[in-house]
N, C-alpha and C. Protein backbone atom coordinates (compact mmCIF):
# COMPACT_ATOMS: atom_id res chain seq x y z
N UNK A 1 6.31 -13.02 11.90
CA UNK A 1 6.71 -13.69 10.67
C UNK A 1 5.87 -14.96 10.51
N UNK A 2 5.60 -14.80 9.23
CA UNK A 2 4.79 -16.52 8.97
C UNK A 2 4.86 -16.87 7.68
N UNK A 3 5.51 -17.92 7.98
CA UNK A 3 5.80 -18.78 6.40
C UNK A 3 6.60 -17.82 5.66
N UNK A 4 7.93 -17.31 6.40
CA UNK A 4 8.50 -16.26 5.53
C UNK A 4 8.70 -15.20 4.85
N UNK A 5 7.01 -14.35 5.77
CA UNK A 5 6.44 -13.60 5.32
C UNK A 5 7.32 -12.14 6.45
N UNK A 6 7.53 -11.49 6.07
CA UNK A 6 7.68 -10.44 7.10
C UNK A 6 6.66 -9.21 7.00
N UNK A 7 5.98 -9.25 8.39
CA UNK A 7 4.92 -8.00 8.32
C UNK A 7 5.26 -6.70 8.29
N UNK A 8 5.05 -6.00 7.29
CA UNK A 8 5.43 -4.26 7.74
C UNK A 8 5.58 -3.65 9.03
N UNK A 9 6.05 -2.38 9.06
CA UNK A 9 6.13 -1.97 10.41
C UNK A 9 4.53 -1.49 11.17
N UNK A 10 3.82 -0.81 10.16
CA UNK A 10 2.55 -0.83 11.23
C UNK A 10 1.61 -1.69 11.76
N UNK A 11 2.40 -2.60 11.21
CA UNK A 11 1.71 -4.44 11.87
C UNK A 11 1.80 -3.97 13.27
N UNK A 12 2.73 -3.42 14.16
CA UNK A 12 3.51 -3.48 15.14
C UNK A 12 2.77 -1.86 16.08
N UNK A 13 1.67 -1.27 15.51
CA UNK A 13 1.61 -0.08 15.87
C UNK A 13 -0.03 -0.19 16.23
N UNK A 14 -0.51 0.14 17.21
CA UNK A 14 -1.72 -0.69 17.69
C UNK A 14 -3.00 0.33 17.34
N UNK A 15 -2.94 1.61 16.74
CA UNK A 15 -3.57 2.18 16.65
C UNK A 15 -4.28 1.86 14.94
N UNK A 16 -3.84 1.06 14.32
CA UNK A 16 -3.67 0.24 12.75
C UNK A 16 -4.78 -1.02 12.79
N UNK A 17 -4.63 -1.44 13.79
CA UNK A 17 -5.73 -2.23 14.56
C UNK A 17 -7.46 -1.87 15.05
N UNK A 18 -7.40 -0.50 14.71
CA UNK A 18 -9.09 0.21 14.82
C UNK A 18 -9.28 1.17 13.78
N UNK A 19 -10.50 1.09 13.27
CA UNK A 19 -10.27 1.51 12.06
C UNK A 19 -10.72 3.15 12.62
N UNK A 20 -9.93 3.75 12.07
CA UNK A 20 -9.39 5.60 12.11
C UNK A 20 -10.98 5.99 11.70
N UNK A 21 -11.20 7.39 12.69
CA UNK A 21 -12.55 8.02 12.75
C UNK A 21 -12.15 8.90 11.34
N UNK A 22 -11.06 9.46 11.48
CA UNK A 22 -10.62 10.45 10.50
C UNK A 22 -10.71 10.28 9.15
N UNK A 23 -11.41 10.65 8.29
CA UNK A 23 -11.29 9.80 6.58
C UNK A 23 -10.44 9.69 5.87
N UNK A 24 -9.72 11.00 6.34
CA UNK A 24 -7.98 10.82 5.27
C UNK A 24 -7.20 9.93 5.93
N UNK A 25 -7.29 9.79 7.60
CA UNK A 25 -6.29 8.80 8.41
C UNK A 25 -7.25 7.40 7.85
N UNK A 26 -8.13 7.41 7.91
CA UNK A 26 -8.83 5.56 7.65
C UNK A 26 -8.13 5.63 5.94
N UNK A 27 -8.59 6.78 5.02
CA UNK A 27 -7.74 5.70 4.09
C UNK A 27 -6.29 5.53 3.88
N UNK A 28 -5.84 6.14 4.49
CA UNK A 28 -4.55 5.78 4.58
C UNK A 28 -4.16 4.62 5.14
N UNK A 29 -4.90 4.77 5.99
CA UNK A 29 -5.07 2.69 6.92
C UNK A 29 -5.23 2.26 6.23
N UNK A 30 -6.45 1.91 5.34
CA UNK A 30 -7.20 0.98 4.74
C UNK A 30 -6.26 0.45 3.40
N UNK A 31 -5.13 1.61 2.65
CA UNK A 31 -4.59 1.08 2.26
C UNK A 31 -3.52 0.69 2.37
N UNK A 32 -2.90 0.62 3.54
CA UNK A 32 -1.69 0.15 4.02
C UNK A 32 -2.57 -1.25 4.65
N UNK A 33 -3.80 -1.38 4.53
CA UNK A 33 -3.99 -3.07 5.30
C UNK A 33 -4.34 -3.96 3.26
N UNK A 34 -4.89 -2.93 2.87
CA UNK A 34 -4.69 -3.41 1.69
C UNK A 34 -3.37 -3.99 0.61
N UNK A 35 -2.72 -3.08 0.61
CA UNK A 35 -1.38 -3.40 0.49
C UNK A 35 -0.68 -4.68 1.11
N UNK A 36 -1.16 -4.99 2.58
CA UNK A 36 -0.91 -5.96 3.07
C UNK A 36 -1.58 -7.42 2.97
N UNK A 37 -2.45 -7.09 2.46
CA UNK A 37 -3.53 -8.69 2.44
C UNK A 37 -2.95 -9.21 1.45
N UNK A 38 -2.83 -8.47 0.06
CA UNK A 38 -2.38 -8.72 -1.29
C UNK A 38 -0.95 -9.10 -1.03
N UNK A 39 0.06 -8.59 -0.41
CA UNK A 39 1.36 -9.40 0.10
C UNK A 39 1.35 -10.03 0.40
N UNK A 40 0.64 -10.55 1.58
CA UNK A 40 0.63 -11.70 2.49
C UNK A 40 -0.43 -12.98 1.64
N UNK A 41 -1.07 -12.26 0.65
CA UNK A 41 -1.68 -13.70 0.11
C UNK A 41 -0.58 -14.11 -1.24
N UNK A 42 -0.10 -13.46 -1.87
CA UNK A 42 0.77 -13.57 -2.58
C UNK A 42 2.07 -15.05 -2.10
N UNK A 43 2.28 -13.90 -1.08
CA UNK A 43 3.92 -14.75 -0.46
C UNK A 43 2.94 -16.16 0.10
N UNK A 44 1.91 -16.11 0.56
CA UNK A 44 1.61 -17.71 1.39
C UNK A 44 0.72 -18.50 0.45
N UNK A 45 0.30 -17.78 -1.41
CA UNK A 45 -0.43 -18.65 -1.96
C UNK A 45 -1.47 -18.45 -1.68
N UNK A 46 -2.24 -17.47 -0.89
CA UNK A 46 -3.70 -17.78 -0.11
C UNK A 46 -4.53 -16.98 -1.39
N UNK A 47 -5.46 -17.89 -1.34
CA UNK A 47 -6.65 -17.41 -2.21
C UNK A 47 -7.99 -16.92 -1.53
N UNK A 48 -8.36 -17.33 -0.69
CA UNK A 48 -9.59 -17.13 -0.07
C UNK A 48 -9.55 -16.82 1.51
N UNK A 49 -9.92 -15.71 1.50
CA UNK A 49 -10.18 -15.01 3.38
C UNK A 49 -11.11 -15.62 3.90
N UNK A 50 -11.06 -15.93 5.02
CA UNK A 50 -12.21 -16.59 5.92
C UNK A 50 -12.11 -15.33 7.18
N UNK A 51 -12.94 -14.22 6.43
CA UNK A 51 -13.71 -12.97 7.81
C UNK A 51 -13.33 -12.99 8.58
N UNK A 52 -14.12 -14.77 9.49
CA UNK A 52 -14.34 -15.25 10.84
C UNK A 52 -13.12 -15.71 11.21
N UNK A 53 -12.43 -15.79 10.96
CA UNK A 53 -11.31 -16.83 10.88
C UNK A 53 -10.50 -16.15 12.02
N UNK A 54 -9.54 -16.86 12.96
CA UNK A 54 -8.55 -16.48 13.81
C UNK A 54 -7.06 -16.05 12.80
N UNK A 55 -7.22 -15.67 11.88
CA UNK A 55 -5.76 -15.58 10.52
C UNK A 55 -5.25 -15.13 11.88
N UNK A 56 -3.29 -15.29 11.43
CA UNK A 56 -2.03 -14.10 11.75
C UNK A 56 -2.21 -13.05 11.26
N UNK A 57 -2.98 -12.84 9.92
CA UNK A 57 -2.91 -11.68 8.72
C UNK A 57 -3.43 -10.87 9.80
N UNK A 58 -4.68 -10.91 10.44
CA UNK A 58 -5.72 -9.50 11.17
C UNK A 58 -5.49 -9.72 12.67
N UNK A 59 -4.37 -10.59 13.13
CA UNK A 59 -3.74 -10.81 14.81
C UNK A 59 -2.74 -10.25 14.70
N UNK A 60 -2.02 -9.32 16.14
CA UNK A 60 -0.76 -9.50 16.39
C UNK A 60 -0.83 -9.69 18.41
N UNK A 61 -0.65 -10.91 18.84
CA UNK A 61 -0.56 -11.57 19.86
C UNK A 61 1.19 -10.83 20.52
N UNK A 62 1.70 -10.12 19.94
CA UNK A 62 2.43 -9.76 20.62
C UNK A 62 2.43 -8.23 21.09
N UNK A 63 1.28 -7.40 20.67
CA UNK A 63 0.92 -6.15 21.25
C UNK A 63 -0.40 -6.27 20.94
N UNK A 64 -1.02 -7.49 21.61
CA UNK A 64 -2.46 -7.53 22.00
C UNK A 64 -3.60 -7.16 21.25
N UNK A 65 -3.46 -7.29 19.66
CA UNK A 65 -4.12 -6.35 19.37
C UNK A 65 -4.98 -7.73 18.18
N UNK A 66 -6.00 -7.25 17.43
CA UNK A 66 -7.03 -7.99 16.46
C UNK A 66 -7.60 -6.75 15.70
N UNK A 67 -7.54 -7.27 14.62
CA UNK A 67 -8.64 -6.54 13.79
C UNK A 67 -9.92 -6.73 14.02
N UNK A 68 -10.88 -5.94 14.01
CA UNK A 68 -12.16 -6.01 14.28
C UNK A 68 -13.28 -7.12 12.99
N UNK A 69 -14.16 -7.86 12.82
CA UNK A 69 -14.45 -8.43 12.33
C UNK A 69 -15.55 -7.16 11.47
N UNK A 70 -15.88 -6.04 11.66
CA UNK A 70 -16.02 -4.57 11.00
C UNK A 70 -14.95 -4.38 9.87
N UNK A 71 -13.88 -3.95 10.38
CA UNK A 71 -12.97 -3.41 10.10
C UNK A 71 -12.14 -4.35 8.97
N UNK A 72 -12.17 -5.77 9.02
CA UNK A 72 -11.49 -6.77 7.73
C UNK A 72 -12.85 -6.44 7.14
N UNK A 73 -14.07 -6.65 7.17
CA UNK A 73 -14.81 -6.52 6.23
C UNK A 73 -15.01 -5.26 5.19
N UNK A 74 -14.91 -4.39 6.23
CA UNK A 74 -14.90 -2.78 5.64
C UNK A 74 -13.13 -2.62 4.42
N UNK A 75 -12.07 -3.07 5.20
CA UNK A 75 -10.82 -3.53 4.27
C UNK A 75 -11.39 -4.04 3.31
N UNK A 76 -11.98 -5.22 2.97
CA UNK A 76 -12.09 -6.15 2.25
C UNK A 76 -12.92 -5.67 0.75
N UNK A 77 -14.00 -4.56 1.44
CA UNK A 77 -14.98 -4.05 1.08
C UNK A 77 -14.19 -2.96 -0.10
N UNK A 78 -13.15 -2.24 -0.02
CA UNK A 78 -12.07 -1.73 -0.54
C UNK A 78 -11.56 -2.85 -1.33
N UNK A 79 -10.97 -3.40 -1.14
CA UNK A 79 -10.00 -4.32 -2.12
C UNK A 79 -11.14 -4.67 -3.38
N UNK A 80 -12.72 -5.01 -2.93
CA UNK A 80 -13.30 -5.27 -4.22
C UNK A 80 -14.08 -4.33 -4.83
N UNK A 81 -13.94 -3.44 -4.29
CA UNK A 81 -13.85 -1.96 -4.91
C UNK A 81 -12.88 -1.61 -6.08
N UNK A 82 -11.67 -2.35 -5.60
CA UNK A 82 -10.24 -1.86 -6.73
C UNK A 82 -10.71 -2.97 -7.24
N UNK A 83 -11.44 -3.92 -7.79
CA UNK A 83 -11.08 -4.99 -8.58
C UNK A 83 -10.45 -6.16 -8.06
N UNK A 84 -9.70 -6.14 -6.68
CA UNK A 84 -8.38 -6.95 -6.57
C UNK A 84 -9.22 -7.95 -5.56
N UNK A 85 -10.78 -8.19 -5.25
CA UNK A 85 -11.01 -9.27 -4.18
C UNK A 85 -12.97 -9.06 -4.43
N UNK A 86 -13.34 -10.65 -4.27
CA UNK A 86 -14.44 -10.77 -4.67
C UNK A 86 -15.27 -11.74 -3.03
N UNK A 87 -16.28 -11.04 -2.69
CA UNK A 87 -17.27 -11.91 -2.08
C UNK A 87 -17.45 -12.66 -2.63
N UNK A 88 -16.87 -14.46 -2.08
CA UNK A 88 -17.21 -15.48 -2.22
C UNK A 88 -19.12 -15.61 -1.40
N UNK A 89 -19.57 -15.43 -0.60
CA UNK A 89 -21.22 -15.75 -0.57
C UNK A 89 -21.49 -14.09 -0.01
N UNK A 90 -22.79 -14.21 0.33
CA UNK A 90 -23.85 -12.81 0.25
C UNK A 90 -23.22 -12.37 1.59
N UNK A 91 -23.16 -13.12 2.42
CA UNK A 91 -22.58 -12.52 3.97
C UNK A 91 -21.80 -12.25 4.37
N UNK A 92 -21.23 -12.40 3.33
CA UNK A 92 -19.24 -11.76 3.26
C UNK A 92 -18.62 -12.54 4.19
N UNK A 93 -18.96 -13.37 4.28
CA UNK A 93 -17.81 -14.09 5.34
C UNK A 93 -16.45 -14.54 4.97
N UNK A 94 -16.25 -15.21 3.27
CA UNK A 94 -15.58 -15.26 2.65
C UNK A 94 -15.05 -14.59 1.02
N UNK A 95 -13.85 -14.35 1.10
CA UNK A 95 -13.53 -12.96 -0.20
C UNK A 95 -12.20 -13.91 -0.48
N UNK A 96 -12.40 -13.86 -2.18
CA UNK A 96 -11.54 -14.63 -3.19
C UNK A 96 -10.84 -13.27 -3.51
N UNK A 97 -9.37 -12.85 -3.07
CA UNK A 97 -8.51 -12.53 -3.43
C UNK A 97 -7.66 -12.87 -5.11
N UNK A 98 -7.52 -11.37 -5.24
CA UNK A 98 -6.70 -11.46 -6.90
C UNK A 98 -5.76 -10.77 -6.54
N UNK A 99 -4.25 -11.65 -5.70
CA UNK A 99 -3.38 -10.87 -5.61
C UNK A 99 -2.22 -10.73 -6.90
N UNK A 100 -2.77 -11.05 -7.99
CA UNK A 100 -2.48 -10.61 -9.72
C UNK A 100 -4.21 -10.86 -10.45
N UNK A 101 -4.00 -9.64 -10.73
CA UNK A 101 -5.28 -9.38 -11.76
C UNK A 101 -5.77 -10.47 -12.41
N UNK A 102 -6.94 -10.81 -12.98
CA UNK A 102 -7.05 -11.60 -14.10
C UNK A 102 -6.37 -11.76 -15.14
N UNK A 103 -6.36 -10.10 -15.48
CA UNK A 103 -5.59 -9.57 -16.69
C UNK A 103 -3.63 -10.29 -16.47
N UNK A 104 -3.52 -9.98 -15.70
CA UNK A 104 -2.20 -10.85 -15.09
C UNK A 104 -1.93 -12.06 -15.33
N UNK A 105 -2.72 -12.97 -14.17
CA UNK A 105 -2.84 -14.42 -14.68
C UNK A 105 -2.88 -15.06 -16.36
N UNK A 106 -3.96 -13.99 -16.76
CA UNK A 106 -4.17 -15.21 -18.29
C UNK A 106 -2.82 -14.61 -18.72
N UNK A 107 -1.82 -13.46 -18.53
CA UNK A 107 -0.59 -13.45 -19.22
C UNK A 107 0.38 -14.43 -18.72
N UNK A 108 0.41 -15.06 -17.78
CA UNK A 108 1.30 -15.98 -17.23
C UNK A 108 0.71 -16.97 -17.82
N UNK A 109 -0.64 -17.02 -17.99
CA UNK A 109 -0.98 -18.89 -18.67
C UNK A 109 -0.23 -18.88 -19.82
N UNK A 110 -0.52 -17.59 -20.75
CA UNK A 110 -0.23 -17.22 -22.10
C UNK A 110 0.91 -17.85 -22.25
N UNK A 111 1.80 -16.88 -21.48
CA UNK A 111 3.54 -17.55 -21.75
C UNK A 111 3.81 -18.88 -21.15
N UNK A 112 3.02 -19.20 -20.12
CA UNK A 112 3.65 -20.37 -20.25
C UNK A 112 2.98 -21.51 -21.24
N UNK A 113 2.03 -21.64 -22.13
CA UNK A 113 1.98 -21.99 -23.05
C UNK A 113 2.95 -22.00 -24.25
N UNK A 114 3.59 -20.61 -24.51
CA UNK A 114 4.31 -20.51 -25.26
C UNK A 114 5.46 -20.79 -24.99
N UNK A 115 6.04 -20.94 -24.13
CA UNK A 115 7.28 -21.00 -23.68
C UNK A 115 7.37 -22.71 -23.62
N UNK A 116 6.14 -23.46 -23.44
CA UNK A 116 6.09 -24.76 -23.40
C UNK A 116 5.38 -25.39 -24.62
N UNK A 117 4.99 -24.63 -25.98
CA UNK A 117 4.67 -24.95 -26.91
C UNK A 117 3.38 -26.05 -26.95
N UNK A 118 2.40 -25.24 -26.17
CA UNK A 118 1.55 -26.14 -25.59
C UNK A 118 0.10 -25.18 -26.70
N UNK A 119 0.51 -24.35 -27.86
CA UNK A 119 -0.65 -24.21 -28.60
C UNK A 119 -1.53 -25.27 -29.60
N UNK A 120 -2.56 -25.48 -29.91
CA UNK A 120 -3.07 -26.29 -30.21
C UNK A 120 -3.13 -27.56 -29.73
N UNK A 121 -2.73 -27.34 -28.21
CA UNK A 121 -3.11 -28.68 -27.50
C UNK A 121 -4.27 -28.64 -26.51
N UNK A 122 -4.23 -29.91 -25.79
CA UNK A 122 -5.76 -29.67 -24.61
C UNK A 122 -5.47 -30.01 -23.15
N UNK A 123 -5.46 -29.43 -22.47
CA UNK A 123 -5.30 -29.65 -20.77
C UNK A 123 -7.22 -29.46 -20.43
N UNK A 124 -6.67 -30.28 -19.01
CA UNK A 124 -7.93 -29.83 -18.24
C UNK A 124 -7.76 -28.81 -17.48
N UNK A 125 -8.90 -28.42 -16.65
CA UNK A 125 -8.32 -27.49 -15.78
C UNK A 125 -7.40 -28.11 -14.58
N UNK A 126 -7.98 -29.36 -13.88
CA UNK A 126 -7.12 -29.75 -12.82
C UNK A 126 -5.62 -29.67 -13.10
N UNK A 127 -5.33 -30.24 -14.21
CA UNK A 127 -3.84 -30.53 -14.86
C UNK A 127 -2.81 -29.02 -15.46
N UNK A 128 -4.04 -28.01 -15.00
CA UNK A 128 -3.29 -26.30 -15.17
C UNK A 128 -3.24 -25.72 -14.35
N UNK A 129 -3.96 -26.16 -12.92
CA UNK A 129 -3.13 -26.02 -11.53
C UNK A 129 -2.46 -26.71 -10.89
N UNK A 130 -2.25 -28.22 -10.82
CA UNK A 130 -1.64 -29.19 -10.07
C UNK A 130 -0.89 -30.01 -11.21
N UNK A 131 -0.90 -30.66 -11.86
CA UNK A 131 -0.30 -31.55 -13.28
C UNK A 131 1.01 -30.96 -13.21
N UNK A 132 2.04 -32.07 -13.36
CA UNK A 132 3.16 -32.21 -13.39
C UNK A 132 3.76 -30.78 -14.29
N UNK A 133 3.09 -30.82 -15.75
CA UNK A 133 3.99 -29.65 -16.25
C UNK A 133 3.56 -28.14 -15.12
N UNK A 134 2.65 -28.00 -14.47
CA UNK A 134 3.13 -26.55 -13.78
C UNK A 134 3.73 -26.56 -12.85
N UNK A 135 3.79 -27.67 -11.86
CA UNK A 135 4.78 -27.90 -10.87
C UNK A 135 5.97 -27.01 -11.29
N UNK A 136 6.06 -26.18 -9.92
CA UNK A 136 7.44 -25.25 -10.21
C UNK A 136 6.73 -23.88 -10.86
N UNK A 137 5.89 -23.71 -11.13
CA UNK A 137 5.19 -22.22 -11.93
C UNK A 137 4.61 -21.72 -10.94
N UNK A 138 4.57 -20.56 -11.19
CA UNK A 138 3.13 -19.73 -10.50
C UNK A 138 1.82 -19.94 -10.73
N UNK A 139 1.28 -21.29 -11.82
CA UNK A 139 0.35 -21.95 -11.77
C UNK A 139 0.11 -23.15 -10.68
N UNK A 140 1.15 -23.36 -10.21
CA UNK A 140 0.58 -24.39 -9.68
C UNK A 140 -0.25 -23.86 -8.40
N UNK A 141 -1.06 -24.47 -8.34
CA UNK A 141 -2.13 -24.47 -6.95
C UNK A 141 -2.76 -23.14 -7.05
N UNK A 142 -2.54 -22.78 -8.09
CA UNK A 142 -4.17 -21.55 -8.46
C UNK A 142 -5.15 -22.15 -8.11
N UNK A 143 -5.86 -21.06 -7.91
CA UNK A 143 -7.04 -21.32 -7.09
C UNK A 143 -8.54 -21.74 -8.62
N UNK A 144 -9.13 -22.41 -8.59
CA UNK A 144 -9.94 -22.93 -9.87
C UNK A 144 -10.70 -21.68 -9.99
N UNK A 145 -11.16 -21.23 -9.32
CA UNK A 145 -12.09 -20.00 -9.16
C UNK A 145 -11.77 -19.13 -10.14
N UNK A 146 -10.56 -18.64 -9.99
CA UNK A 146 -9.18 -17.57 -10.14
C UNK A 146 -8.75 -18.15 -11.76
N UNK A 147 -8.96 -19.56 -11.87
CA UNK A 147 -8.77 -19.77 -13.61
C UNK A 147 -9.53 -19.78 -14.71
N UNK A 148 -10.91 -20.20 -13.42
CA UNK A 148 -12.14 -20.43 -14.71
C UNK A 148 -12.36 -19.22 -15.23
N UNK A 149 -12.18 -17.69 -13.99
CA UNK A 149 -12.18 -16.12 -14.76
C UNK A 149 -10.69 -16.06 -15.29
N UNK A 150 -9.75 -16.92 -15.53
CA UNK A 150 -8.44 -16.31 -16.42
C UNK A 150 -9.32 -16.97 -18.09
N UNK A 151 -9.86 -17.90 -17.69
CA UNK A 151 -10.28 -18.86 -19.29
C UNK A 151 -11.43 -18.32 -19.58
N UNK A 152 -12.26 -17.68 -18.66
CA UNK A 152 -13.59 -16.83 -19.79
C UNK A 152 -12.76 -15.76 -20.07
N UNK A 153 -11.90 -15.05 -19.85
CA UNK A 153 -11.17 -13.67 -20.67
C UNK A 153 -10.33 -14.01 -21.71
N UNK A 154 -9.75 -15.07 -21.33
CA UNK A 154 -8.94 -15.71 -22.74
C UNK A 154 -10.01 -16.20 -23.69
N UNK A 155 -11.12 -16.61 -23.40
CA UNK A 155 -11.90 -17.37 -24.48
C UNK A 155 -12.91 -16.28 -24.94
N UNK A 156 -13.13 -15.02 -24.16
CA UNK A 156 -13.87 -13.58 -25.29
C UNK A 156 -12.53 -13.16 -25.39
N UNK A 157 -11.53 -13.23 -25.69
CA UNK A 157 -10.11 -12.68 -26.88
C UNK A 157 -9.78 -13.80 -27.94
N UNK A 158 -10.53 -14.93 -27.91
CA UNK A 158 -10.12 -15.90 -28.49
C UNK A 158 -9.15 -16.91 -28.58
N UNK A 159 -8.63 -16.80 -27.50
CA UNK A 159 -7.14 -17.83 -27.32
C UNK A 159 -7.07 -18.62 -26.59
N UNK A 160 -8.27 -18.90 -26.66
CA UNK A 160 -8.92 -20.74 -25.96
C UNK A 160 -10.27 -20.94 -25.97
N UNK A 161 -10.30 -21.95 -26.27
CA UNK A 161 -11.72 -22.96 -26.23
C UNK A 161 -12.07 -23.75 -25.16
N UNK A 162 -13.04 -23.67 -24.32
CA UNK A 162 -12.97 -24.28 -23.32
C UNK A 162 -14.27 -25.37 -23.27
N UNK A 163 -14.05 -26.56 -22.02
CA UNK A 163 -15.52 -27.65 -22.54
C UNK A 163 -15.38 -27.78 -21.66
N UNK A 164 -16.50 -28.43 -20.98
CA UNK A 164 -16.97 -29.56 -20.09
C UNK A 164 -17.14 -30.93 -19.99
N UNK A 165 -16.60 -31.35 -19.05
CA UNK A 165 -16.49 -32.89 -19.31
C UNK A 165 -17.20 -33.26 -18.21
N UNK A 166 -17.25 -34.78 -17.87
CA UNK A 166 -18.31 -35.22 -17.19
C UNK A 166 -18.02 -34.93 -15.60
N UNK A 167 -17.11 -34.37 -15.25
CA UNK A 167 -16.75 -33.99 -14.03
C UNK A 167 -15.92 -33.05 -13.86
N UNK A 168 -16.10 -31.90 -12.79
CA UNK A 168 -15.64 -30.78 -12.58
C UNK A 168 -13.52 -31.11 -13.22
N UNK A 169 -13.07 -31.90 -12.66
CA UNK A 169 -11.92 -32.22 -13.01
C UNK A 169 -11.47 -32.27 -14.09
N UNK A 170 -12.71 -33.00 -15.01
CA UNK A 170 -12.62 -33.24 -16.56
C UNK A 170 -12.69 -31.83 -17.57
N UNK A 171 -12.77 -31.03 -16.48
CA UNK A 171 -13.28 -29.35 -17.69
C UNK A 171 -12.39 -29.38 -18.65
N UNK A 172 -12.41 -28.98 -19.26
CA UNK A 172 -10.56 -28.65 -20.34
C UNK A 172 -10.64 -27.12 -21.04
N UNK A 173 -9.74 -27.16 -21.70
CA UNK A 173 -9.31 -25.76 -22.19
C UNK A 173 -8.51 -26.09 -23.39
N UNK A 174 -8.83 -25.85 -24.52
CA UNK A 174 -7.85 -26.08 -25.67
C UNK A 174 -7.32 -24.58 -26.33
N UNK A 175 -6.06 -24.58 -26.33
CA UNK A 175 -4.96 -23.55 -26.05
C UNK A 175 -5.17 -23.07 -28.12
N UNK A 176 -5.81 -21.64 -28.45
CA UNK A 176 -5.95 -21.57 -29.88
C UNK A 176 -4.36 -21.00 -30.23
């Protein structure tokens, strides 16, 4: 368990831990670890995998076991296959997770605009992940990455205008 997260049962099954010679048994793995990254980044907020990284997500220290630094990549390699996770640099070391679609997100910006009567007004971007009004939303502490692609899809549908200001902080977005 971490941060309230409870791992499925083949967390617990050590053969889940190497990735299957068999192609129908690997994808069946691959998407039961898939299934799992997208949970576990969900429930802990996580936006970005670090490969290299010692995570809980690809350990279980209590039946000895690690994911292979192959084997998260080859996972990973799947997830941005479905759309749902993007190589952050060329060496894959790091992958920006979409554990809600784009298409998802800009519907949560949507409503909560509307629901907060925030059309024809102007936020920045900092102030549409951290700023007092999302505190308490599923905006808060989005990942910027993860908004600047919710605001280029809202802005080719037309339902925002977006600028640049003199510092990454200063970007804004005016809500059409």
């Amino acid at each position: 368990m971490t941060s309230g997260f409870t791992f499925p049962y083949f967390f617990n099954y050590p053969p889940y831990f190497t990735l299957q010679p068999v192609k129908e048994t690997r994808d069946k793995q691959v998407a039961l670890w898939c299934s799992l990254i997208l949970s576990f980044c969900q429930s802990t907020k996580t936006y970005i995998i670090d490969v290299q990284s010692e995570s809980r997500l690809f350990s279980n220290d209590s039946i000895n076991r690690k994911l292979s630094y192959e084997a998260r990549a080859a996972i990973l390699d799947e997830l941005v296959a479905q759309g749902r996770a993007e190589w952050v640099d060329k060496s894959k070391t790091q992958c920006l997770i979409f554990w809600k679609r784009v298409e998802e997100w800009a519907a949560v910006l949507m409503d909560f605009v509307r629901t907060f009567g925030l059309s024809d007004s102007v936020m920045t971007m900092d102030e549409l992940v951290g700023g007092d009004d999302v505190r308490g939303t599923e905006l808060f502490g989005l990942h910027t990455e993860v908004l600047a692609r919710v605001l280029r899809l809202l802005e080719a549908q037309g339902k925002v205008r977006t600028f640049k200001g003199s510092t990454a902080e200063e970007h804004g977005v005016k809500f059409l």
